[in-house]
Structure formats: C-alpha cells, structure tokens
N, C-alpha and C. Protein backbone atom coordinates (compact mmCIF):
# COMPACT_ATOMS: atom_id res chain seq x y z
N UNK A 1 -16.05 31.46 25.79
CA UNK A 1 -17.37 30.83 25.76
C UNK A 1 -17.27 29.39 25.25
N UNK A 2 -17.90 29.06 25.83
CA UNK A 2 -17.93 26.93 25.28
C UNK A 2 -18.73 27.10 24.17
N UNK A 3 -18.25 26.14 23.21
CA UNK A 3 -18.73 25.24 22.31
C UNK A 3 -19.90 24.37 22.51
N UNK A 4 -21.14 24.49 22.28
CA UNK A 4 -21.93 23.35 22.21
C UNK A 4 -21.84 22.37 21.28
N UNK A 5 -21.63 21.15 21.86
CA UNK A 5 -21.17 20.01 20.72
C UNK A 5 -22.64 18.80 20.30
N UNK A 6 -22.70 18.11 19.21
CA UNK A 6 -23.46 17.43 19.15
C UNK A 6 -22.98 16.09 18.31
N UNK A 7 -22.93 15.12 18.90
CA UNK A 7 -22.33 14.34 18.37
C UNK A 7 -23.52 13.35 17.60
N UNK A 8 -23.19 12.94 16.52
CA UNK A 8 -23.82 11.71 15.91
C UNK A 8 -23.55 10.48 16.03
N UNK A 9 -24.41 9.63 16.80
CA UNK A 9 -23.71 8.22 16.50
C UNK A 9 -24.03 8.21 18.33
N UNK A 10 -24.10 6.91 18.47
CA UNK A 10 -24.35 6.28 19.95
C UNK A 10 -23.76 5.26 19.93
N UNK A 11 -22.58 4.98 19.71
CA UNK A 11 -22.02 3.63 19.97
C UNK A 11 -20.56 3.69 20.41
N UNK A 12 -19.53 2.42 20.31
CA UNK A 12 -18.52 2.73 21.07
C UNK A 12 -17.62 3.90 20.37
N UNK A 13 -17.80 4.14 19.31
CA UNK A 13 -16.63 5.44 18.82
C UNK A 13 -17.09 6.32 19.94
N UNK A 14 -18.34 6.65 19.66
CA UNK A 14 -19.08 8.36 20.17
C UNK A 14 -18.79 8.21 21.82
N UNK A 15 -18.54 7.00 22.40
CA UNK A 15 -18.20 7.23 23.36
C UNK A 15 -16.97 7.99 23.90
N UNK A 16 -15.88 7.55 23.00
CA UNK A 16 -14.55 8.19 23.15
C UNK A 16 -14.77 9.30 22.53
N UNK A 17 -15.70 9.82 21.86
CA UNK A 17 -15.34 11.01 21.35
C UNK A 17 -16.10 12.15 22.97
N UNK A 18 -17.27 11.34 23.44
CA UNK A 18 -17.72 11.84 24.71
C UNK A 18 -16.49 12.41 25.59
N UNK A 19 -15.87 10.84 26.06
CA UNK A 19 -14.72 11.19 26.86
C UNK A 19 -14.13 12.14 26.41
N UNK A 20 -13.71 12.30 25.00
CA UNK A 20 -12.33 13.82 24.88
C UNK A 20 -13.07 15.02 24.91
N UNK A 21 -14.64 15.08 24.53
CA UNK A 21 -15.13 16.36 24.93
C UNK A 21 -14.98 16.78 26.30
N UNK A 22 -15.32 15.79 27.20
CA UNK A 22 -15.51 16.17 28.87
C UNK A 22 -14.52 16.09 29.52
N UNK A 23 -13.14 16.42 28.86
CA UNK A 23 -11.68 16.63 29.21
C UNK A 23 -11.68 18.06 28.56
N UNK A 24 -12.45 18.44 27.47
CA UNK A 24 -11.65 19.56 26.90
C UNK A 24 -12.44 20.89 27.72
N UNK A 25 -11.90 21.57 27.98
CA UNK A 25 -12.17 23.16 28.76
C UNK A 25 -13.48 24.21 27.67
N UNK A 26 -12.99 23.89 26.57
CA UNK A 26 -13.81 24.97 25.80
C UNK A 26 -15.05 24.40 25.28
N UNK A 27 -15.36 22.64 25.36
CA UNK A 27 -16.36 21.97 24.88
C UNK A 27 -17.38 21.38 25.56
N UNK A 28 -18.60 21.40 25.33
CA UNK A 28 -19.63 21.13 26.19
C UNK A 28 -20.72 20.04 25.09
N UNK A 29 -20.82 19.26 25.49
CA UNK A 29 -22.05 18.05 24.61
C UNK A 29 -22.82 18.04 25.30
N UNK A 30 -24.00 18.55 24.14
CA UNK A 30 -25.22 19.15 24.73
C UNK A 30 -25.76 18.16 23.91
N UNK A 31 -25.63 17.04 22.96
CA UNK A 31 -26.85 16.40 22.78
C UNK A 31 -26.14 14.88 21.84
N UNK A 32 -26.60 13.99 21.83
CA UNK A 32 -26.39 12.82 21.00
C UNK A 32 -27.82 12.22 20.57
N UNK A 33 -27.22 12.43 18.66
CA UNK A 33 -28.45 12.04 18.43
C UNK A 33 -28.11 10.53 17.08
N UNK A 34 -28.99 9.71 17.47
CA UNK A 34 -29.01 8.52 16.72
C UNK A 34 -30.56 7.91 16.26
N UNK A 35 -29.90 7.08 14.80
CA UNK A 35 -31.55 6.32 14.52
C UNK A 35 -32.34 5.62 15.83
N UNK A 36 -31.40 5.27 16.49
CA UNK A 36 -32.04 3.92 17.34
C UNK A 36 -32.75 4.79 18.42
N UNK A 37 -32.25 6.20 18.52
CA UNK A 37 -33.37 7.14 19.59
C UNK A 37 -34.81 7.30 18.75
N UNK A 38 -36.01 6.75 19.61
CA UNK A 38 -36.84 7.52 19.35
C UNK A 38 -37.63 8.15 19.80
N UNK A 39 -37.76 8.30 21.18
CA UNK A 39 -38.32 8.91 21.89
C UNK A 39 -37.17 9.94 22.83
N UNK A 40 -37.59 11.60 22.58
CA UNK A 40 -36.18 12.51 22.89
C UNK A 40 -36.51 12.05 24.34
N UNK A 41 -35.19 12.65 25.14
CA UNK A 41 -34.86 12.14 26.77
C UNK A 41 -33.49 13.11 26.98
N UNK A 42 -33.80 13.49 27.99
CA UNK A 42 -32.57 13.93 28.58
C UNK A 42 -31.90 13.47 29.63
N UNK A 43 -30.75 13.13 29.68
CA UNK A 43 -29.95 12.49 30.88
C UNK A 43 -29.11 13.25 31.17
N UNK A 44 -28.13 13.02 32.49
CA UNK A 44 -26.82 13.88 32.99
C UNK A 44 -26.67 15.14 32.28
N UNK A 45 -28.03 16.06 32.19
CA UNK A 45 -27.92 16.96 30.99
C UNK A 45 -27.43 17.28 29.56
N UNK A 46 -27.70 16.23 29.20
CA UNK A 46 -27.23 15.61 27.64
C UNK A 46 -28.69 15.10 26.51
N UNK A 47 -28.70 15.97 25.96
CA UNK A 47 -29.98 16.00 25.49
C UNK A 47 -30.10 14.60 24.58
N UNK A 48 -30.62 13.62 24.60
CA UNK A 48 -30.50 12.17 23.47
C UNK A 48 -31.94 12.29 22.74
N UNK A 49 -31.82 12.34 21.26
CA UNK A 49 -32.98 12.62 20.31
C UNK A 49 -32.28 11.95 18.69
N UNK A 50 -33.53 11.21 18.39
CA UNK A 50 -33.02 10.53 17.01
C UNK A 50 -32.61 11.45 16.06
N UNK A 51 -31.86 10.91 15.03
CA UNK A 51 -31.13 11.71 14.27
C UNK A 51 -32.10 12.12 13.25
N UNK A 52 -33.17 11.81 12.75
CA UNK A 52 -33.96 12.58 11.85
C UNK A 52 -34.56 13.91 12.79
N UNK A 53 -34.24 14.13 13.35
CA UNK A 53 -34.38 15.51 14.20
C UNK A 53 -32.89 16.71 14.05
N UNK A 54 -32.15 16.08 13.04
CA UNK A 54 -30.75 17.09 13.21
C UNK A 54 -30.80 18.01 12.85
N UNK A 55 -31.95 19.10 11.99
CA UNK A 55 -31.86 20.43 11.65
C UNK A 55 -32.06 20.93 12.73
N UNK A 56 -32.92 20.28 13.91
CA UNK A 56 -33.53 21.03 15.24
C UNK A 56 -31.91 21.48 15.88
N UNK A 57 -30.89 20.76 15.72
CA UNK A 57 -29.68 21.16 16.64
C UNK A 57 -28.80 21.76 16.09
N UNK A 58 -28.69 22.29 14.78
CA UNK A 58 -27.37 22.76 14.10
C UNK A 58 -27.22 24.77 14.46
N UNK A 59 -27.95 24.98 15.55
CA UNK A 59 -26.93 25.86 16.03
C UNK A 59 -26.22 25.37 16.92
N UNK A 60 -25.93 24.00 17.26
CA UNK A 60 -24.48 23.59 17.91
C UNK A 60 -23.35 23.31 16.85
N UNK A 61 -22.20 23.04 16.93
CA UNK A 61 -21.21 22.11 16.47
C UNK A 61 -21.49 20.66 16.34
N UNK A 62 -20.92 20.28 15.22
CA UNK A 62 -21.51 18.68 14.75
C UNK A 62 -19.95 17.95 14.61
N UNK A 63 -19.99 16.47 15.17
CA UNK A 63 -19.18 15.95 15.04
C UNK A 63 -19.87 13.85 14.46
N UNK A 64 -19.54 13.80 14.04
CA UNK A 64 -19.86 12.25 13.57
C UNK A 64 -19.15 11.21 13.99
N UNK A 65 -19.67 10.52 15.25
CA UNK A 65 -18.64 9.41 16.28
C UNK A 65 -19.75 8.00 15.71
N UNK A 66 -18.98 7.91 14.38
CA UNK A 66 -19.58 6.96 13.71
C UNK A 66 -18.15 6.58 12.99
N UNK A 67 -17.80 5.02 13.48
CA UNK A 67 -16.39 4.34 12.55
C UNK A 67 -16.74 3.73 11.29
N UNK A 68 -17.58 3.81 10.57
CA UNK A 68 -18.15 3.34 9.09
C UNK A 68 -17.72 4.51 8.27
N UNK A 69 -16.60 4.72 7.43
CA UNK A 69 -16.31 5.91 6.92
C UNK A 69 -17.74 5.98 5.88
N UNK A 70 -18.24 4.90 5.16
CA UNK A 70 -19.32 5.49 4.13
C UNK A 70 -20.20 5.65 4.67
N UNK A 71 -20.55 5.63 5.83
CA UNK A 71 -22.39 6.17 6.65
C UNK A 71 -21.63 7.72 7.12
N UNK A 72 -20.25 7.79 7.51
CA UNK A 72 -20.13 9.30 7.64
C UNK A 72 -20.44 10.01 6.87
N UNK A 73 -19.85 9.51 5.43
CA UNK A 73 -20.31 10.61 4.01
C UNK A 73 -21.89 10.76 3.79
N UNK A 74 -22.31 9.43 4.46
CA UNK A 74 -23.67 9.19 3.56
C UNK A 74 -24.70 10.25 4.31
N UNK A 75 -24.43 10.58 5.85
CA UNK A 75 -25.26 11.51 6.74
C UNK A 75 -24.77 12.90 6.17
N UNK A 76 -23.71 13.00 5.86
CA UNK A 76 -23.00 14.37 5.38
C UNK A 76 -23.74 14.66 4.48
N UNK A 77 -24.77 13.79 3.26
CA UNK A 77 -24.73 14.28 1.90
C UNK A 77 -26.32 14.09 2.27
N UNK A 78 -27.03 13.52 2.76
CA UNK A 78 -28.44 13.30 3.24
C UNK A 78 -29.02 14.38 3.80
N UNK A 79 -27.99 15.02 4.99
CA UNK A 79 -28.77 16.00 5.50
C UNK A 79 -28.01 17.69 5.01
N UNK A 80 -27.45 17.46 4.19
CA UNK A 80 -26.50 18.64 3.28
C UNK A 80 -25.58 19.62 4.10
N UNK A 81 -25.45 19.06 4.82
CA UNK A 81 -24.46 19.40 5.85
C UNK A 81 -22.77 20.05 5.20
N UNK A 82 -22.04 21.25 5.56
CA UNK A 82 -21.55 22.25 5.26
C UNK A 82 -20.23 21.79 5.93
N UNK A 83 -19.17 22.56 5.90
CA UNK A 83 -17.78 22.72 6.55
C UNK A 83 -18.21 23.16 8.00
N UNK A 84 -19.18 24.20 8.17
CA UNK A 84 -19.44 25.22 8.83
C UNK A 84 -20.23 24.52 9.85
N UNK A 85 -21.39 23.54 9.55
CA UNK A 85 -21.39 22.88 10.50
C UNK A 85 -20.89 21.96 11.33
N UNK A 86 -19.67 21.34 11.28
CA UNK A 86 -18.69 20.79 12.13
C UNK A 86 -17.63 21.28 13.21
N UNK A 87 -16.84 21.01 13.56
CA UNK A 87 -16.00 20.81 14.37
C UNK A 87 -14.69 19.84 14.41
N UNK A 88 -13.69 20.45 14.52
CA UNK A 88 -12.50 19.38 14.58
C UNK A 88 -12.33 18.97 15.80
N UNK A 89 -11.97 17.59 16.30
CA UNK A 89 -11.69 17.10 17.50
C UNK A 89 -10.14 16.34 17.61
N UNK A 90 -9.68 17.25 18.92
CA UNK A 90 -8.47 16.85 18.74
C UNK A 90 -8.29 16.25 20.26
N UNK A 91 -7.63 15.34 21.00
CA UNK A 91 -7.99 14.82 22.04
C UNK A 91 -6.79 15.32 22.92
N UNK A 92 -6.13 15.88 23.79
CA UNK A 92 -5.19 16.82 24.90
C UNK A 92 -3.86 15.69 24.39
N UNK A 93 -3.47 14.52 24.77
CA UNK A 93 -2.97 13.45 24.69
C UNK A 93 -2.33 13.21 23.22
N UNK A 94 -2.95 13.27 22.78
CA UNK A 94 -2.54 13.84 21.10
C UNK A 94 -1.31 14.51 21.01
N UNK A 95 -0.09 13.95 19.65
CA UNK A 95 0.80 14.59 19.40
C UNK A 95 0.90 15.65 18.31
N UNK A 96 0.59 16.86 18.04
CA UNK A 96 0.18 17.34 16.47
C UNK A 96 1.49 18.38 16.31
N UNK A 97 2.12 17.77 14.99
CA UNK A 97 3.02 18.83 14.47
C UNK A 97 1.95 20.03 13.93
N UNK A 98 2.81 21.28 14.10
CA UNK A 98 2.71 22.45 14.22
C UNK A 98 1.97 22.47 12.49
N UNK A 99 3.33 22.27 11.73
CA UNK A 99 2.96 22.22 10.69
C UNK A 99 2.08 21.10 9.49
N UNK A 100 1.31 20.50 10.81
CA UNK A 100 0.40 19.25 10.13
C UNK A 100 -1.15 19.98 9.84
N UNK A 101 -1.41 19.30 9.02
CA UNK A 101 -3.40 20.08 8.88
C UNK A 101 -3.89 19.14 8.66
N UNK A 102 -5.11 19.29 9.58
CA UNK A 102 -6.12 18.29 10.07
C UNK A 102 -7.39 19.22 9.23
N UNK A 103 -8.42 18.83 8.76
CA UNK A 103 -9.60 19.36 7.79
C UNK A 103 -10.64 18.91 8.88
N UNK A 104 -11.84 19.75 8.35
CA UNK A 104 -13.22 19.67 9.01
C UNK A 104 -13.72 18.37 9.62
N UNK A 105 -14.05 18.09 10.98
CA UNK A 105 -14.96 16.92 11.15
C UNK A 105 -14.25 15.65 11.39
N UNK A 106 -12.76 15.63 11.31
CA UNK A 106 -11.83 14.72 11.69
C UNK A 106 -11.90 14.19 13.42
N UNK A 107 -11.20 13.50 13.87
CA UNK A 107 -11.09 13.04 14.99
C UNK A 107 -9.87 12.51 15.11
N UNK A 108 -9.27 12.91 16.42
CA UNK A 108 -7.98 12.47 16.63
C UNK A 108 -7.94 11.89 18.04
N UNK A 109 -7.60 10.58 18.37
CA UNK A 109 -8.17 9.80 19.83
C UNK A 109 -6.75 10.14 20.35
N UNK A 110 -6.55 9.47 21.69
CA UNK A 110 -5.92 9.56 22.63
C UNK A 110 -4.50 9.17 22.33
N UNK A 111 -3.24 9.75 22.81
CA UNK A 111 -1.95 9.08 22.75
C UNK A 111 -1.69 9.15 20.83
N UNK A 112 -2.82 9.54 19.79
CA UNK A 112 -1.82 9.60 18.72
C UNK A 112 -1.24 10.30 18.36
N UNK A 113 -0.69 10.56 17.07
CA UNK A 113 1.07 11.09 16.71
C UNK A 113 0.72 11.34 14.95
N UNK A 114 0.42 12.85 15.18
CA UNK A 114 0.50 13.36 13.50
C UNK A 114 2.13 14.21 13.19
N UNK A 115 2.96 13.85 12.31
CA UNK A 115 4.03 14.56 12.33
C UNK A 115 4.26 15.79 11.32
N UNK A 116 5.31 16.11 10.79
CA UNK A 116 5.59 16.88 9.93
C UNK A 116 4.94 17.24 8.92
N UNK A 117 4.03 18.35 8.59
CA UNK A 117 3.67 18.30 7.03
C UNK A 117 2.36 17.55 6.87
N UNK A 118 2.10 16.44 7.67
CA UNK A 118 1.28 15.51 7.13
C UNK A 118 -0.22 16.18 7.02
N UNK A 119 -0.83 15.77 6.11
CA UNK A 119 -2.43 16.20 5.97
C UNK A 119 -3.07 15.40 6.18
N UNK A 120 -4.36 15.91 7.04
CA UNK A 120 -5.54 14.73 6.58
C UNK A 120 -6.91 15.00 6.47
N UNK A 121 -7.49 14.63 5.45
CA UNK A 121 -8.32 14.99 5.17
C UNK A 121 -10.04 15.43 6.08
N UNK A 122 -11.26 15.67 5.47
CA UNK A 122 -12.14 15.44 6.08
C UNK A 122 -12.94 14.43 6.94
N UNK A 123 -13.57 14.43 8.25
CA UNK A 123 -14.57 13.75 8.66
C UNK A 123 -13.67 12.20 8.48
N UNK A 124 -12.31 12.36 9.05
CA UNK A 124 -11.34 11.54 8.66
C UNK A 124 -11.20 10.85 10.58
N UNK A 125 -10.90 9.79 10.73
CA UNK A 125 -10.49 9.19 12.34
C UNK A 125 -9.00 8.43 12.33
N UNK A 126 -8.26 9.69 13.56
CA UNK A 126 -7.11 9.07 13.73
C UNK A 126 -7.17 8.56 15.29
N UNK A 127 -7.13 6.86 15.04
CA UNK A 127 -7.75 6.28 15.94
C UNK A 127 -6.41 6.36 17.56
N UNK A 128 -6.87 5.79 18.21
CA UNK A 128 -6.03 5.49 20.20
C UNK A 128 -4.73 5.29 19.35
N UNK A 129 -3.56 6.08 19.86
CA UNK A 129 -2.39 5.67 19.26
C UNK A 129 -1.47 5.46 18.42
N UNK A 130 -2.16 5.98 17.41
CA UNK A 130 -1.88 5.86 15.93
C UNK A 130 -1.23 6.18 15.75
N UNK A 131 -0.40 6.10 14.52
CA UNK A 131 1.12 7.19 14.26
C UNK A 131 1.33 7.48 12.71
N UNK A 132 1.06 8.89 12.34
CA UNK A 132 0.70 9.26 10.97
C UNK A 132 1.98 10.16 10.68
N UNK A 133 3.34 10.08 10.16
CA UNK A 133 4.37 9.99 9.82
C UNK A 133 4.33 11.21 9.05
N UNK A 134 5.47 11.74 8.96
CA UNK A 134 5.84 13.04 8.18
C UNK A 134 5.57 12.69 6.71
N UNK A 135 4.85 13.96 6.37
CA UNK A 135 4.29 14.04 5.04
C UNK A 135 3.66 12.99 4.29
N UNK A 136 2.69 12.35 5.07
CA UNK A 136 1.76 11.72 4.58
C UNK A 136 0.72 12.34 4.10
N UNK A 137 -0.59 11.99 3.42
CA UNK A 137 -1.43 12.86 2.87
C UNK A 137 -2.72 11.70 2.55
N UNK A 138 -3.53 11.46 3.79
CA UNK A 138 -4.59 10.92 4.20
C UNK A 138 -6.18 12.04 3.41
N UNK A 139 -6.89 11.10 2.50
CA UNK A 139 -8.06 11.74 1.87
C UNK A 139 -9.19 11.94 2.82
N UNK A 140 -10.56 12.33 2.31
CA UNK A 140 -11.38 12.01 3.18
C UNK A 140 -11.99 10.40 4.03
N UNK A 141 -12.54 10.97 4.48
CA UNK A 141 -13.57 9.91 5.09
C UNK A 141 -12.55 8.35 5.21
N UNK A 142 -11.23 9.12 5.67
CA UNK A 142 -10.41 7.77 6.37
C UNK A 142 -10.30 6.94 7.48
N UNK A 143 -10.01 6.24 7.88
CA UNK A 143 -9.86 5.76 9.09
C UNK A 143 -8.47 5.31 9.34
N UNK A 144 -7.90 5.55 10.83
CA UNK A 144 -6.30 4.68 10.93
C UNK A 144 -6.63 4.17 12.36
N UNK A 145 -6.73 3.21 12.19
CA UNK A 145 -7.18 2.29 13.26
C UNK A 145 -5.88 2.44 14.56
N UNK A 146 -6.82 1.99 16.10
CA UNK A 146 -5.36 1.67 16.83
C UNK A 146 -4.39 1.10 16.82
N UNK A 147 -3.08 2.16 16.69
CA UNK A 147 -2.06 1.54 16.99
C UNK A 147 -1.43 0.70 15.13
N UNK A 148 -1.71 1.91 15.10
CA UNK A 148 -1.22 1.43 13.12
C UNK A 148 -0.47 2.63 13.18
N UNK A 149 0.46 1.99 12.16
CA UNK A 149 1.75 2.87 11.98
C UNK A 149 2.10 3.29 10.22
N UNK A 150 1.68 4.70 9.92
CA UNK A 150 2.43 5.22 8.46
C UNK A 150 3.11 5.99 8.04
N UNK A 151 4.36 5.19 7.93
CA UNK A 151 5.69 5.45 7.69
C UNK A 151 5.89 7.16 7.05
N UNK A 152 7.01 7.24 6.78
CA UNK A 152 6.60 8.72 6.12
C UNK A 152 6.66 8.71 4.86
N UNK A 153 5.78 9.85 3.91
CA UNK A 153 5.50 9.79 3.12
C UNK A 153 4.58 8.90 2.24
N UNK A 154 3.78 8.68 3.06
CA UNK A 154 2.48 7.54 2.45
C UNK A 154 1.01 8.14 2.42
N UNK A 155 0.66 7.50 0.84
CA UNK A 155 -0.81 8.85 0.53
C UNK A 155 -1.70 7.07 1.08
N UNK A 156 -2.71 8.04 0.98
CA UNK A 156 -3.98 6.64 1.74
C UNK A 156 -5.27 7.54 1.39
N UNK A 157 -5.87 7.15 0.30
CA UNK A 157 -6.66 7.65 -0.71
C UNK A 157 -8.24 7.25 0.42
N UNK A 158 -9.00 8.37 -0.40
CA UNK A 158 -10.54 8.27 0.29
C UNK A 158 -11.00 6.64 0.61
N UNK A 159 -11.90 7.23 1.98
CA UNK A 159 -12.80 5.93 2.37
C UNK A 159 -11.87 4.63 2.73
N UNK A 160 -10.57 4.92 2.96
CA UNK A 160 -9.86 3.86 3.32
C UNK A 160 -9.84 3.38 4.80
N UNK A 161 -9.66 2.21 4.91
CA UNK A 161 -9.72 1.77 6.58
C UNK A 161 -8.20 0.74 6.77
N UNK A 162 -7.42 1.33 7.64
CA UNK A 162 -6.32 1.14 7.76
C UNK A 162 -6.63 0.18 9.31
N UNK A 163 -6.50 -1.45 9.14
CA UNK A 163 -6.95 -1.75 10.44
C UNK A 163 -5.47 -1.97 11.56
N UNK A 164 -6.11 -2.20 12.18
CA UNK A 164 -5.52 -2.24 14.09
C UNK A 164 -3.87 -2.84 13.66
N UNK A 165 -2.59 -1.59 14.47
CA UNK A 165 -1.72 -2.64 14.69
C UNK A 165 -1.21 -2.76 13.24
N UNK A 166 -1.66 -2.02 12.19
CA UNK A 166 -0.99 -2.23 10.85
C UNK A 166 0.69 -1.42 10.66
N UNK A 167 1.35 -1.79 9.44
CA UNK A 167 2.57 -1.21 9.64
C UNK A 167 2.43 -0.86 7.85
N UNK A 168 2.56 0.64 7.72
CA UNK A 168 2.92 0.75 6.13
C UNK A 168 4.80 1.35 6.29
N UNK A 169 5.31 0.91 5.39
CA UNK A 169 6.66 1.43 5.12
C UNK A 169 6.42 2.32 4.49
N UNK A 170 7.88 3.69 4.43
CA UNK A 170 7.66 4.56 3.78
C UNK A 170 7.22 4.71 2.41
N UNK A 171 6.80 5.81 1.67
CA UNK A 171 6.67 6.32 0.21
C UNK A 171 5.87 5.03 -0.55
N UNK A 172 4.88 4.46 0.16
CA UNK A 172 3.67 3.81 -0.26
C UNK A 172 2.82 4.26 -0.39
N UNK A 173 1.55 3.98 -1.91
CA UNK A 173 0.45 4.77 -2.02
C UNK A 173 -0.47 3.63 -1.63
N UNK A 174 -1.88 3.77 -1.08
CA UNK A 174 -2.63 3.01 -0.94
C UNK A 174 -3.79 4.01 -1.32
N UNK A 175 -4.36 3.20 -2.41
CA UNK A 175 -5.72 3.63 -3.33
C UNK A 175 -6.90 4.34 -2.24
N UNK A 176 -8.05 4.22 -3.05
CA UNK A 176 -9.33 4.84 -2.21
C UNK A 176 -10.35 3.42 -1.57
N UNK A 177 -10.73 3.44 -0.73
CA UNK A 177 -12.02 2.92 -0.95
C UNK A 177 -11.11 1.09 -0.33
N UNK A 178 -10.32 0.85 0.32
CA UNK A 178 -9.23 0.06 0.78
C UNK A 178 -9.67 -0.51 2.22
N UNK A 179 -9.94 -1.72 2.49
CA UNK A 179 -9.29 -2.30 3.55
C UNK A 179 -8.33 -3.13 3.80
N UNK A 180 -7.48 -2.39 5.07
CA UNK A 180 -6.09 -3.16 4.82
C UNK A 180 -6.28 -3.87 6.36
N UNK A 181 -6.29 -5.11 6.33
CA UNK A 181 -6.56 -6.04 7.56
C UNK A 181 -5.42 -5.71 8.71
N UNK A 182 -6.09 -5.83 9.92
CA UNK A 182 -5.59 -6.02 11.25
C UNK A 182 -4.31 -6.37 11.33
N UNK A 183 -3.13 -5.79 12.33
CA UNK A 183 -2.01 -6.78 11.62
C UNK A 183 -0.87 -6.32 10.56
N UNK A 184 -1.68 -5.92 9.20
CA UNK A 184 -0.76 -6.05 8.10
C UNK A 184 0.01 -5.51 7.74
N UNK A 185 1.33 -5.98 7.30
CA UNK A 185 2.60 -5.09 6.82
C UNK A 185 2.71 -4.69 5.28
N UNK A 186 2.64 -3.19 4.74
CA UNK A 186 2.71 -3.07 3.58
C UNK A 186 3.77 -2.82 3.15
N UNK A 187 3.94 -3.26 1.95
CA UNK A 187 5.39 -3.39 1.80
C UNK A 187 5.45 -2.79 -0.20
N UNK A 188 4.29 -2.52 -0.40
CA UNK A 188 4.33 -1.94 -2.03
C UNK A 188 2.95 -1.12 -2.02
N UNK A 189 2.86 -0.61 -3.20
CA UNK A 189 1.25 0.11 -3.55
C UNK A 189 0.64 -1.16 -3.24
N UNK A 190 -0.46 -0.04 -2.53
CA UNK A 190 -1.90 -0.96 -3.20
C UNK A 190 -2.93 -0.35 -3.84
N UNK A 191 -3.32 -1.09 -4.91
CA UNK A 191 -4.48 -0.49 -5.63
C UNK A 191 -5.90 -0.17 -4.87
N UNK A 192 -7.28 0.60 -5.79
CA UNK A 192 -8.07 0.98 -4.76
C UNK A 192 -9.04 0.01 -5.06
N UNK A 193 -9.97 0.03 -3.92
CA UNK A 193 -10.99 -1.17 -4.07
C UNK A 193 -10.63 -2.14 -3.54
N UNK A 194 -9.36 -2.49 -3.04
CA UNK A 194 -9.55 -4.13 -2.83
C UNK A 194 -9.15 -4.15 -1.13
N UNK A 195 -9.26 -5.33 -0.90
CA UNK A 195 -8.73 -5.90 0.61
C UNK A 195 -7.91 -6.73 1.47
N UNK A 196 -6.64 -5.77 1.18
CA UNK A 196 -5.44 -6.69 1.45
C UNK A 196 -4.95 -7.03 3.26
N UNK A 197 -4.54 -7.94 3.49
CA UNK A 197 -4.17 -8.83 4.62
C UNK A 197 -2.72 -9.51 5.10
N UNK A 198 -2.26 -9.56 5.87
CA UNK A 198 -0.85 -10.37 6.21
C UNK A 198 0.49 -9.72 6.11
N UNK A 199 1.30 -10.43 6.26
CA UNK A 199 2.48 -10.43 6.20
C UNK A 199 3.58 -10.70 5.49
N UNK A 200 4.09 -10.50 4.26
CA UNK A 200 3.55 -8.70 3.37
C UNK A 200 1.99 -9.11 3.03
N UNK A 201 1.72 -7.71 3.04
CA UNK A 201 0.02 -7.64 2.56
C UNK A 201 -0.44 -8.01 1.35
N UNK A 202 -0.97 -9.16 0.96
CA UNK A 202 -1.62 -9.77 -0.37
C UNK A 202 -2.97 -9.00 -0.52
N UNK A 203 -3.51 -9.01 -2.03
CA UNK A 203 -5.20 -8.81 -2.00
C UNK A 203 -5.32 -9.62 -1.92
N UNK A 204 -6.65 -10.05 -1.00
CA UNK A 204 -7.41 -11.06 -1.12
C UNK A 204 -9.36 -10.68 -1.76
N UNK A 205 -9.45 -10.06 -2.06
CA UNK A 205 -10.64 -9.09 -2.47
C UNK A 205 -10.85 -8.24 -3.12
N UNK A 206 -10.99 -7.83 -4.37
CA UNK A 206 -11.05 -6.78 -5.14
C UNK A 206 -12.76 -6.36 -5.15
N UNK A 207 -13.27 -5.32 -5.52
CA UNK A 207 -14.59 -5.13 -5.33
C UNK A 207 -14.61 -3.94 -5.96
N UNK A 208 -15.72 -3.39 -6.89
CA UNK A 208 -16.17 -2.22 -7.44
C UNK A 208 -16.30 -0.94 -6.93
C-alpha cells in the first residue's frame, strides 16, 4: 500500500523532495502545504492548502522541504509534531551504508554517499551529492549542502549548515548552530555559533 506524503514548504527544496517522491514506488504526495497558500486548490491531484491547516492532514506522512534548519525545528515545536508523524526520505540514487542510521524526517537528495557507521540525526538534509564519510555523527536539524565533502570521522553539531562544495578533513568537530561558507576547507575544530569561510576556514562571525 502507498504512503500518503505531505510535504511542507513550496519552494525550491520541496521541489526535489517532489521529484524523489514521484520516482519512489511506495510514495504518493497527496498534498503541499505552505504560509503563502491561502486559498486550498487542487492541481495534478495534489492537494495545495496553507500550512495553518496541518492538523487537517496528519493522517498522511509529513516531511519538511524547507532548507532553513531553524524554521524546520520551529514548525516541529509550533505544531507539536511527534517522530510518528514523519517520514524518512531517501532518494533511489543515493548511496547508504547498511550500517549507517538516518533518524526521523531527514532527507537524502540525489547521487549522495552516507558511509560506514555514520549517523545522522533528525529532520536533518543530505543535500545533491554530498558525501558523509565513515563514522561521522551529524546532530539534528543539519544541513550538508551540494557536493560537500566529510571526511571520516567528523561530528557536526545541531542546526549546522555545511555550505556548497565544502571539504572537512578527517576527525574534525564542528560545534552547533555553524555556518561554514561555500567553498571552505576545514582544517581544525570549529567552535559553535560562529561563521567560518575560505581556505583554511577562518571565523569571520561569532554570534549568540
């Protein structure tokens, strides 16, 4: 029996998360709902209704195709939303070691590469390509942007955003709450809170 899916969010994430539903055999998206809907509508049989309407849909599966890791938490804790109401998304194209664990509400896009051991946390996005290295251990509400690369053995603490094309070397910790710019090569810890950039990666931003 299919899955009815409902995705949150109308913009370019939720699109790709569209596409890997309407590849997968067992999943069916039956509705997208966002602030900017306000009048419900149905198209290509896809039900579109604003998101202050989401108790009306939670006998489907919930997925959040929203790339702002703190508006993911922030809908999670607003509308008190459970383990039970989600769904993991994993995209065909996708490489997943056997022995890797992926947690509730995650997303895994096209062509990436989870290896050995590695964990990752909740309502977490492993973006087009990515490559998440043996025994790493990714928190919640992360992001690993396309085509970023972490080495093995690297933790990457909550709410972090790992941008496009980045390179961490092995047995590096990177704090919570982190943006690490487009580009950047890490080459030591980084602490949490701040926003490091370049080639090796400097902070340039610390923040509360």
């Amino acid at each position: 029996m299919m899955k009815k899916v409902v995705i949150i969010g109308n913009g370019g994430h939720a699109k790709v998360i569209l596409d890997i539903i309407n590849r997968k055999k067992d999943l069916i998206l039956y509705a997208i709902l966002d602030d900017s809907i306000i009048d419900k509508f149905e198209k290509d049989d896809i039900i579109y209704d604003s998101l202050s309407k989401l108790k009306e849909y939670l006998h489907a599966k919930l997925i959040i195709g929203i790339g702002n890791n703190k508006v993911r938490e922030k809908i999670v804790k607003k509308f008190n939303l459970d383990n039970h109401n989600f769904l993991t998304i994993i995209d065909e194209s996708a490489i997943i070691s056997q022995s890797a664990k992926i947690d509730v509400g995650t997303v895994v896009m096209p062509n990436a590469i989870i290896n050995s051991n590695a964990i990752i946390g909740k309502h977490s996005i492993i973006n087009s390509g990515a490559i998440v290295e043996h025994d790493n251990k990714l928190g919640d509400y992360t992001h690993i942007s396309p085509g970023a690369t972490l080495s093995g053995t690297v933790t990457v603490g909550n709410f972090t955003h790992i941008g496009s094309g980045s390179v961490v070397i092995p047995n590096i910790q990177i704090g919570e709450n982190c943006i690490i710019g487009a580009g950047s090569v890490i080459i030591k810890d980084i602490e949490s809170n701040v926003t490091a950039v370049g080639n090796p990666a400097r902070i340039i931003k610390r923040s509360e």
